[in-house]
C-alpha atoms as a PDB file:
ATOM      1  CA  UNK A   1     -28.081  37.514 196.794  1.00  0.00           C
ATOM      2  CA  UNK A   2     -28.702  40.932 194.692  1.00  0.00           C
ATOM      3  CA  UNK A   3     -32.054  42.675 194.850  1.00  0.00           C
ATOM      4  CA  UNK A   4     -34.227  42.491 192.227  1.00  0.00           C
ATOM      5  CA  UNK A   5     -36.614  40.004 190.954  1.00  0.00           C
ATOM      6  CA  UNK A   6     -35.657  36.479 192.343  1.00  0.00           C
ATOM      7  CA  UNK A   7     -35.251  38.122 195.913  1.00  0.00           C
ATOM      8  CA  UNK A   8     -38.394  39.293 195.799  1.00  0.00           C
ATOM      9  CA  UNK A   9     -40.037  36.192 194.508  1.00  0.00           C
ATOM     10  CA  UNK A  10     -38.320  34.467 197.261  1.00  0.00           C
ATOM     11  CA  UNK A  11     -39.172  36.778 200.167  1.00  0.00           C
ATOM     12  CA  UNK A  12     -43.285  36.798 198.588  1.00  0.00           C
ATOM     13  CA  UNK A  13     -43.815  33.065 198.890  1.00  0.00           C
ATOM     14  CA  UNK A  14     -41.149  32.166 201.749  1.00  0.00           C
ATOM     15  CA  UNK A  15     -41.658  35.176 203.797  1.00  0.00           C
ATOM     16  CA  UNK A  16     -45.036  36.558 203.213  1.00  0.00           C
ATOM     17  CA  UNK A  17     -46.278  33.306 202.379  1.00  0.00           C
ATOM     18  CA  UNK A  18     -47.906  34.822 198.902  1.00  0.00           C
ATOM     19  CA  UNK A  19     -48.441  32.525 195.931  1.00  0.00           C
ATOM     20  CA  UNK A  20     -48.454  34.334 192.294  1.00  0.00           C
ATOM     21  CA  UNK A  21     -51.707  34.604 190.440  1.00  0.00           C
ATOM     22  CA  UNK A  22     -52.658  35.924 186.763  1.00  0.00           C
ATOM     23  CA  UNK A  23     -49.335  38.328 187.322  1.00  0.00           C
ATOM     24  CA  UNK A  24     -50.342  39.494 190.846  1.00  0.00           C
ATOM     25  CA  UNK A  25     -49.513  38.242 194.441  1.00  0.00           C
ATOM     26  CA  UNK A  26     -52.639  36.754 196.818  1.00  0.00           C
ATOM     27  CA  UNK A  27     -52.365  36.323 200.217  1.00  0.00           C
ATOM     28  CA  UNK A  28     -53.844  33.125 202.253  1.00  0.00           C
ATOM     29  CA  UNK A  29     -56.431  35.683 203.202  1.00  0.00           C
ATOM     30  CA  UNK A  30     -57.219  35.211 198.935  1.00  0.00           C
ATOM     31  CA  UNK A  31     -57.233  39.163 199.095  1.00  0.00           C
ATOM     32  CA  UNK A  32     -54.769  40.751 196.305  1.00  0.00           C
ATOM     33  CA  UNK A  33     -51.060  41.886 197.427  1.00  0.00           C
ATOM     34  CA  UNK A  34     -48.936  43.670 195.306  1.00  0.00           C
ATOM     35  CA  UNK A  35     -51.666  44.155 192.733  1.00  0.00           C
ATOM     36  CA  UNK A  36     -51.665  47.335 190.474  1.00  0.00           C
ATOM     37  CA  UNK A  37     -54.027  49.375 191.930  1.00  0.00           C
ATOM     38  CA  UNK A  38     -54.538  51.393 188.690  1.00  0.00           C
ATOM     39  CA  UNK A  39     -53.876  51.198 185.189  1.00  0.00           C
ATOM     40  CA  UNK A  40     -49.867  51.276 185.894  1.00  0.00           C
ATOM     41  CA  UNK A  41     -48.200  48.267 186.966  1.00  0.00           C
ATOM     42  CA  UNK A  42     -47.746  48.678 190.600  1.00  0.00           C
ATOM     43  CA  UNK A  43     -44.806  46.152 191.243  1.00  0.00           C
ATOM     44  CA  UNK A  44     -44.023  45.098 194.584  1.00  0.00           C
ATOM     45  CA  UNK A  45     -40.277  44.815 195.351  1.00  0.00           C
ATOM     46  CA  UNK A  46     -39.260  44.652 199.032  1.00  0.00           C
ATOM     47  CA  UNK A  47     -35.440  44.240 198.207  1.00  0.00           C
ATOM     48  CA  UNK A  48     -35.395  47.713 196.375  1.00  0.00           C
ATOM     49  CA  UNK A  49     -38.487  49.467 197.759  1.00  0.00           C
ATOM     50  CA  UNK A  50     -38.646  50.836 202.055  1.00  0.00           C
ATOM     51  CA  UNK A  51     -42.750  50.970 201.860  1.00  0.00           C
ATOM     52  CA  UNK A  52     -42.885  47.116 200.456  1.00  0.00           C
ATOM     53  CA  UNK A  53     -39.805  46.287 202.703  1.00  0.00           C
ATOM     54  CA  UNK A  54     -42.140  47.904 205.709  1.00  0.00           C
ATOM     55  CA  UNK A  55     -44.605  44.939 204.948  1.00  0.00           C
ATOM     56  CA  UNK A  56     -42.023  42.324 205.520  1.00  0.00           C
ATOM     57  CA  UNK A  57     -40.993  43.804 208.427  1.00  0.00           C
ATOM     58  CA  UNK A  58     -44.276  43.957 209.630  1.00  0.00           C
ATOM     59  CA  UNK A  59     -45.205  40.323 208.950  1.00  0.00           C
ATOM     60  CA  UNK A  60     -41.602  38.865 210.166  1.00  0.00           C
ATOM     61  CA  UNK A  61     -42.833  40.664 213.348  1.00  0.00           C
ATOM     62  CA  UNK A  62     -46.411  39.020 213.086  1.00  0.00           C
ATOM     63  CA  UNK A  63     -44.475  35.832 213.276  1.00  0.00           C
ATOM     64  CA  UNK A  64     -42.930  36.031 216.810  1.00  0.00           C
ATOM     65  CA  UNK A  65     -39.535  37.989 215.449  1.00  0.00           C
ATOM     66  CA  UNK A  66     -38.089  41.440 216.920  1.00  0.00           C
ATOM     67  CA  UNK A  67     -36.051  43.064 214.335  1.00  0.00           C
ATOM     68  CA  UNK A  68     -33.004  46.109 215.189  1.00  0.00           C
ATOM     69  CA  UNK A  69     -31.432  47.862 212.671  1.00  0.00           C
ATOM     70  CA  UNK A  70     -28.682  49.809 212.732  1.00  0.00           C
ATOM     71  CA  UNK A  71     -28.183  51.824 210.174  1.00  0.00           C
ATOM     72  CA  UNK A  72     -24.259  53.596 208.655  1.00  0.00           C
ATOM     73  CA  UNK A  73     -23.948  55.231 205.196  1.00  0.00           C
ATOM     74  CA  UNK A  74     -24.102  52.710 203.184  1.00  0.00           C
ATOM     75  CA  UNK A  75     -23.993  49.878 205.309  1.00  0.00           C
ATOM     76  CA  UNK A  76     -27.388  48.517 207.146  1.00  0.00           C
ATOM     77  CA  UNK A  77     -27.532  45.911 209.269  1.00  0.00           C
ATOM     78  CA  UNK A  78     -30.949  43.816 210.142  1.00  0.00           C
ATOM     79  CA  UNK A  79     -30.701  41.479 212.778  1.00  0.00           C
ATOM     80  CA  UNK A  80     -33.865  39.386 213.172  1.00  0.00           C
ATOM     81  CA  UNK A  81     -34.521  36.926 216.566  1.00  0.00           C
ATOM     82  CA  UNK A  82     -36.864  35.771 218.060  1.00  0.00           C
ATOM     83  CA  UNK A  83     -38.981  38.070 220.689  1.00  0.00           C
ATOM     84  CA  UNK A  84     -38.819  35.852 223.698  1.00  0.00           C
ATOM     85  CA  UNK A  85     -34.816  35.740 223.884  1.00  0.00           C
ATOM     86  CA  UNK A  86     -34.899  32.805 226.606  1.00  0.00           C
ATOM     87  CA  UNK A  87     -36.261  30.519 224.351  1.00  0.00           C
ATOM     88  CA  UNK A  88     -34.063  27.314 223.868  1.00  0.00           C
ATOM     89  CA  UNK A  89     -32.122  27.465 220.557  1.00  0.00           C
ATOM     90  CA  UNK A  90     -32.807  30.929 219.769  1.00  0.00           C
ATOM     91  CA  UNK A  91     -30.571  32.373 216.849  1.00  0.00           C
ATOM     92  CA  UNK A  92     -30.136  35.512 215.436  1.00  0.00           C
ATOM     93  CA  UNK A  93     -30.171  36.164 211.607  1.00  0.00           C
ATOM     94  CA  UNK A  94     -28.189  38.986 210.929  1.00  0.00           C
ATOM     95  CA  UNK A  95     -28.021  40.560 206.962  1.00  0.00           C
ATOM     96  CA  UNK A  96     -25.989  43.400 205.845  1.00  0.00           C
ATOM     97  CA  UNK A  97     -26.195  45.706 202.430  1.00  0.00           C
ATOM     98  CA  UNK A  98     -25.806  48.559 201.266  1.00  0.00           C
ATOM     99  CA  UNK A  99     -29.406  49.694 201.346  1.00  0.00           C
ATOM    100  CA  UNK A 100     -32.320  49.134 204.000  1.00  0.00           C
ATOM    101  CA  UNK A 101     -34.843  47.366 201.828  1.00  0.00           C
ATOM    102  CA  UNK A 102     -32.108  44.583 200.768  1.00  0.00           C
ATOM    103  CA  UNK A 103     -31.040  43.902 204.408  1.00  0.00           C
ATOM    104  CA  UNK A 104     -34.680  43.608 205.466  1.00  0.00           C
ATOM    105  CA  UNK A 105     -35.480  41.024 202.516  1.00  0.00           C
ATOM    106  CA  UNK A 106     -32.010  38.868 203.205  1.00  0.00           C
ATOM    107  CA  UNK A 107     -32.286  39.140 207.134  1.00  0.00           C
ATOM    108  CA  UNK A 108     -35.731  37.968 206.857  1.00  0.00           C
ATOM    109  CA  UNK A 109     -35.737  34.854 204.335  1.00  0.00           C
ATOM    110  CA  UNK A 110     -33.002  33.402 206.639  1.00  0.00           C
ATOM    111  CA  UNK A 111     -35.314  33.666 209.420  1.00  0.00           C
ATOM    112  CA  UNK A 112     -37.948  32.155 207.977  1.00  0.00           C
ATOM    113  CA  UNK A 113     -35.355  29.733 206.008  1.00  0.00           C
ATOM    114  CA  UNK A 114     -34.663  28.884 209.688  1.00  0.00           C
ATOM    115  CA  UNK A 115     -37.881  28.128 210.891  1.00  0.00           C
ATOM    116  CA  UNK A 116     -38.570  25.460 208.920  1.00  0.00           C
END
């Protein structure tokens, strides 16, 4: 999958667990995520952006995950498992692309993909 739009539709709701309101993203908390700030259109886009990709990250994390990355001129590689490694079943779900922010976003809807 390429980054752009769908990805990052994908990673909101699956991921982040965001649904889409009046243009904007609200979290189960019903606070605003992703929402312009100011009178530009702040849009939130994890598979192109580090600082959004941060949040999933950060949230994959919140969800019992570890994540390494290892990180080559353009080639990164995101590998996302589960923290407590002795867990039956545990799998790893690796992503590579060219660019951080797109190996976070791919790496982390399998995971969650996974969960299910």
């Amino acid at each position: 999958m390429k980054a752009g739009r769908e990805l990052d539709t994908k990673v909101a709701k699956e991921v982040m667990g965001w649904i889409k309101v009046d243009g904007g993203w609200v979290g189960k908390e019903h606070k605003l995520e992703g929402w312009p700030t100011s009178r530009s259109v702040i849009v939130w886009s994890p598979s192109t952006k580090i600082y959004h990709a941060w949040e999933v990250v950060e949230k994959i994390q919140e969800s019992g995950f570890g994540v390494r990355m290892n990180i080559k001129p353009k080639k990164v590689r995101v590998d996302i498992e589960p923290v407590d490694l002795f867990q039956d079943g545990w799998t790893s779900h690796r992503a590579v692309a060219e660019t951080a922010p797109l190996a976070i976003c791919l790496a982390a809807f399998k995971a969650m993909e996974a969960k299910k």
